[in-house]
C-alpha atoms as a PDB file:
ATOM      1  CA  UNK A   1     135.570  84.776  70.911  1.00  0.00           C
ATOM      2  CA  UNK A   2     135.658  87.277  73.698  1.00  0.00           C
ATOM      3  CA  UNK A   3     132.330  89.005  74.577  1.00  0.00           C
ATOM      4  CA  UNK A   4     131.604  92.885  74.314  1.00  0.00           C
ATOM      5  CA  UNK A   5     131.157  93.817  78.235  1.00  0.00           C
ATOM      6  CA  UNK A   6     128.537  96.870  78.747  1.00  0.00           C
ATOM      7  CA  UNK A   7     129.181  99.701  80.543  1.00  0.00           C
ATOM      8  CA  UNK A   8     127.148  98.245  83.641  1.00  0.00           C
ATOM      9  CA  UNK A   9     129.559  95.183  83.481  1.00  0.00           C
ATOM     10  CA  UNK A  10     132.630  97.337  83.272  1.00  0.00           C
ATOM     11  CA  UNK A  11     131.208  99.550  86.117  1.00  0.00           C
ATOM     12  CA  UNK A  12     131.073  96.633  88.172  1.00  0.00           C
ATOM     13  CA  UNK A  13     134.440  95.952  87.867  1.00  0.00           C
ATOM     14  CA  UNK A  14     135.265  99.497  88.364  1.00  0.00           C
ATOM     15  CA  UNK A  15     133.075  99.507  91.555  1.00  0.00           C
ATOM     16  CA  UNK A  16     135.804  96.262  92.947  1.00  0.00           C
ATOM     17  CA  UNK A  17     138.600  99.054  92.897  1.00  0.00           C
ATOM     18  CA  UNK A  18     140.001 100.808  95.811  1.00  0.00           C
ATOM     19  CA  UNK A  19     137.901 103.840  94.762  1.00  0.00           C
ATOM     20  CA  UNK A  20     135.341 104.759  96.494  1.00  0.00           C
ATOM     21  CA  UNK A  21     132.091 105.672  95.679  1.00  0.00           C
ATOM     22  CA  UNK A  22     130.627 108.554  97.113  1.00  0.00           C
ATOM     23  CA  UNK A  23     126.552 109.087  97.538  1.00  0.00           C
ATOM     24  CA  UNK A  24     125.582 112.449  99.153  1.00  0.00           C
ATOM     25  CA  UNK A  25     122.130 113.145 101.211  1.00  0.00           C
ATOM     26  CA  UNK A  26     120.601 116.087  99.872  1.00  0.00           C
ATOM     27  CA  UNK A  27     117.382 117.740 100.947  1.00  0.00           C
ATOM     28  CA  UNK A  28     114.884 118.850  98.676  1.00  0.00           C
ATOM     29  CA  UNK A  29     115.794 122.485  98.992  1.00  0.00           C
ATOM     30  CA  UNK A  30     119.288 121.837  97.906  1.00  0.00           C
ATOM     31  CA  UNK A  31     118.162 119.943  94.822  1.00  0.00           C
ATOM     32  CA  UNK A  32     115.507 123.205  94.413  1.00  0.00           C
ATOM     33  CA  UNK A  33     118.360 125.230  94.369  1.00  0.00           C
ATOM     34  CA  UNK A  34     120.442 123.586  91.731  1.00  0.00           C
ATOM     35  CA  UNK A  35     117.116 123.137  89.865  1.00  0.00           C
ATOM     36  CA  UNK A  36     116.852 126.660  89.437  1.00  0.00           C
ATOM     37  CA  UNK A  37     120.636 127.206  88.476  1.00  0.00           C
ATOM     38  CA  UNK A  38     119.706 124.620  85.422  1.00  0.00           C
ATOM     39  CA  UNK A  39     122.295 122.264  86.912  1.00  0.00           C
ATOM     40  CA  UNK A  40     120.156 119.274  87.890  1.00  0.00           C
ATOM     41  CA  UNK A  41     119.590 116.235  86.378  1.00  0.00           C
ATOM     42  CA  UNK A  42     117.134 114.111  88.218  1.00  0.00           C
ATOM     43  CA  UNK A  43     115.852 110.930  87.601  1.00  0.00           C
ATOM     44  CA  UNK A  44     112.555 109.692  89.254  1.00  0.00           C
ATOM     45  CA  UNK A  45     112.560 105.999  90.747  1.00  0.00           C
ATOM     46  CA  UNK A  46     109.194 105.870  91.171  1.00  0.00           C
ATOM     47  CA  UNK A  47     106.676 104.084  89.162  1.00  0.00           C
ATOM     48  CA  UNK A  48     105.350 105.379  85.689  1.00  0.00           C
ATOM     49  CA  UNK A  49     101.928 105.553  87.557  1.00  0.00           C
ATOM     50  CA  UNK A  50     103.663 108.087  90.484  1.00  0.00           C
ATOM     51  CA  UNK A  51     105.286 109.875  87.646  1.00  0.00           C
ATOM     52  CA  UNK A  52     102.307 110.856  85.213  1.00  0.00           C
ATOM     53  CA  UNK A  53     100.362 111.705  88.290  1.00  0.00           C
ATOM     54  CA  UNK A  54     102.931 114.434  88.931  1.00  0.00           C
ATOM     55  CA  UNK A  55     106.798 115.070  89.121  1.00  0.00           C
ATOM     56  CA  UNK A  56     109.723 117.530  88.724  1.00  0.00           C
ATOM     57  CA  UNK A  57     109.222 119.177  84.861  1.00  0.00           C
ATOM     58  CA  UNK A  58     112.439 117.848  82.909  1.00  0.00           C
ATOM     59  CA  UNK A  59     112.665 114.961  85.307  1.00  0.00           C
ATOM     60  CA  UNK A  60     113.899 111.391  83.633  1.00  0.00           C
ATOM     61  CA  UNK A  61     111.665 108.167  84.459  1.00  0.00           C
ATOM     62  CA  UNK A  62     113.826 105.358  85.555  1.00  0.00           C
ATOM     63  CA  UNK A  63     111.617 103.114  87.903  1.00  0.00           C
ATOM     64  CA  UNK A  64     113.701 101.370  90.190  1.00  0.00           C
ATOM     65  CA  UNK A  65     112.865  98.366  89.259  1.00  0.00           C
ATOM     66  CA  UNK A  66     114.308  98.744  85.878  1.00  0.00           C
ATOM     67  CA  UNK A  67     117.460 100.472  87.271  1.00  0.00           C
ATOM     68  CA  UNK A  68     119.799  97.716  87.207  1.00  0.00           C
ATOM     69  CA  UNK A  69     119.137  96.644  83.355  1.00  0.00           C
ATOM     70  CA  UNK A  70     119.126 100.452  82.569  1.00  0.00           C
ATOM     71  CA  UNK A  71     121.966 101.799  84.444  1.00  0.00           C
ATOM     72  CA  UNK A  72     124.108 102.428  81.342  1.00  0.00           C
ATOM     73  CA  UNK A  73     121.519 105.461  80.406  1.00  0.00           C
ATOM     74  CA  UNK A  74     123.003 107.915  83.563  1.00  0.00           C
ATOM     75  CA  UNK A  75     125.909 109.495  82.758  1.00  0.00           C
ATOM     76  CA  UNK A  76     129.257 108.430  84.513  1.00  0.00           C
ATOM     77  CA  UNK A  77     130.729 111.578  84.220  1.00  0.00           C
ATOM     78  CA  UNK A  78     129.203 114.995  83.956  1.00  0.00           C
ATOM     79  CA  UNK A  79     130.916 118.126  84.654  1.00  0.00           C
ATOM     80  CA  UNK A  80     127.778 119.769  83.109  1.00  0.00           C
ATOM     81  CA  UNK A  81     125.118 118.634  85.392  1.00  0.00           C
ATOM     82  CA  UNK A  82     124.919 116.972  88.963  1.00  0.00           C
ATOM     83  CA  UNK A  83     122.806 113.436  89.083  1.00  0.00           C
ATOM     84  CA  UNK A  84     120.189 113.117  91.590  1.00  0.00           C
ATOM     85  CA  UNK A  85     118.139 110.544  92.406  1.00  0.00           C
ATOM     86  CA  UNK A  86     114.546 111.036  93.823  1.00  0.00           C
ATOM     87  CA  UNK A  87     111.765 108.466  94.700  1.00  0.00           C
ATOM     88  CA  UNK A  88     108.638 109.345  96.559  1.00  0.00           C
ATOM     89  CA  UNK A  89     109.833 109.381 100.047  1.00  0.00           C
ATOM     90  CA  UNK A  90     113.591 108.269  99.513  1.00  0.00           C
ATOM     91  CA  UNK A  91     112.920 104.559 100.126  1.00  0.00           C
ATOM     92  CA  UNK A  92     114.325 103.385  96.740  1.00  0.00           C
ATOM     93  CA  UNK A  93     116.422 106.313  96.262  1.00  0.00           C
ATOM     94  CA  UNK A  94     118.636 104.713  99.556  1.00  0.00           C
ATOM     95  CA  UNK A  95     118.767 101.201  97.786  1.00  0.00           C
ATOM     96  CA  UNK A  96     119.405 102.852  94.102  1.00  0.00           C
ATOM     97  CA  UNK A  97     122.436 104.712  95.661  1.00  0.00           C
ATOM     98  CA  UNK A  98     123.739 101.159  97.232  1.00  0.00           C
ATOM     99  CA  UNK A  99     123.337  99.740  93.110  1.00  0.00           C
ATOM    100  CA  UNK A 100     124.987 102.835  91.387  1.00  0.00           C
ATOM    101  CA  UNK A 101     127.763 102.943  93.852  1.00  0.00           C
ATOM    102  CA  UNK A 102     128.416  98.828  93.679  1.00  0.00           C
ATOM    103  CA  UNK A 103     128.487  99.799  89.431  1.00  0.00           C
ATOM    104  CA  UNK A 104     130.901 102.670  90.636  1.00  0.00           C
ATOM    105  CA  UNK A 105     129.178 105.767  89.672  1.00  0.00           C
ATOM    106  CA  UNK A 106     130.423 108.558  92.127  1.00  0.00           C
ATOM    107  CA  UNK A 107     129.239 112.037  93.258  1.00  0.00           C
ATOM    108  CA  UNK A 108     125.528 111.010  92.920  1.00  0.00           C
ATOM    109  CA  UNK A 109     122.757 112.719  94.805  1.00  0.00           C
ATOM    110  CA  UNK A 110     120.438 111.068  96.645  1.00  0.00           C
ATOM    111  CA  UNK A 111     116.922 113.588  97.603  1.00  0.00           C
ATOM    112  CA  UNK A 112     116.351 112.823 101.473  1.00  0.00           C
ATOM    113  CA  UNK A 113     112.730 112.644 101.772  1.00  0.00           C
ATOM    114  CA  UNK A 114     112.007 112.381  98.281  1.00  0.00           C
ATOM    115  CA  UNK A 115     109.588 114.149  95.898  1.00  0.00           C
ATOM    116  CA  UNK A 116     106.988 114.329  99.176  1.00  0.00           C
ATOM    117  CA  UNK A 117     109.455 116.988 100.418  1.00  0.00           C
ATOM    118  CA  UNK A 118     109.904 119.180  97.138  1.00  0.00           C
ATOM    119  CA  UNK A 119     108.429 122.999  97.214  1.00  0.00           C
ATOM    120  CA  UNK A 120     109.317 123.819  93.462  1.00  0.00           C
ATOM    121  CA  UNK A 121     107.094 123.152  90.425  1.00  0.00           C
ATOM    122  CA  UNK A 122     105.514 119.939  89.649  1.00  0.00           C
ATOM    123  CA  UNK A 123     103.586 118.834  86.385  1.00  0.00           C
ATOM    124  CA  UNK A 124     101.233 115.603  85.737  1.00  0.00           C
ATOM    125  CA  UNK A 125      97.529 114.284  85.819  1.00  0.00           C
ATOM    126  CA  UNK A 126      96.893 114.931  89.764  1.00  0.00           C
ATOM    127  CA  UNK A 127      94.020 117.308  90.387  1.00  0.00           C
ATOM    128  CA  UNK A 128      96.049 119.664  93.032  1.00  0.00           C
ATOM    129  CA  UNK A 129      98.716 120.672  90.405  1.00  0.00           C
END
């Protein structure tokens, strides 16, 4: 009996081909900008304990730790939206980008810096917001 593969497992395999993935360095002020053309979709690496003290509104939680078991939830391909990745200083964000590329995903935008460097609106718990 064969098994079902998931897209992670098939990404994998996609990620062996002569393809190349591709992970861009963005600064915060170029995700800002897409951010305010509504054409961002970030997810935040960082703990859920980071997150609810503040993040980017609309952001997705997706600690890194729980990337690799819930890589199937970020799209493949979007011609709607561009995916970037943010963490609190761009520590994880640099090894996430090493995962999603071995898994294949391509065009994905890692946030140089991380959410340390962001200017635009933040929401959460912490008492400077």
């Amino acid at each position: 009996m064969a098994t079902k593969q998931t897209t992670a497992q098939q990404g994998h395999k996609l990620a062996q081909s002569p393809r190349l993935a591709v992970i861009n360095n963005v600064s915060a002020q170029e995700l800002l900008e897409a951010y305010n053309q509504g054409r961002a979709l970030i997810y935040d690496l960082r703990t859920p304990a980071e997150y609810s003290e503040y993040h980017i509104p609309g952001s997705i939680l997706l600690p890194y730790e729980e990337l690799a078991e819930r890589i199937d939830e970020i799209p493949r391909n979007t011609i709607v939206y561009i995916i970037y990745i943010i963490c609190r200083t761009g520590n994880r964000t640099t090894k996430a980008a090493a995962i999603l590329a071995e898994y294949g995903y391509i065009n994905i935008y890692n946030v140089v810096g991380g959410i340390h460097c962001w200017e635009g609106p933040l929401e959460g718990t912490a008492d400077f917001l």
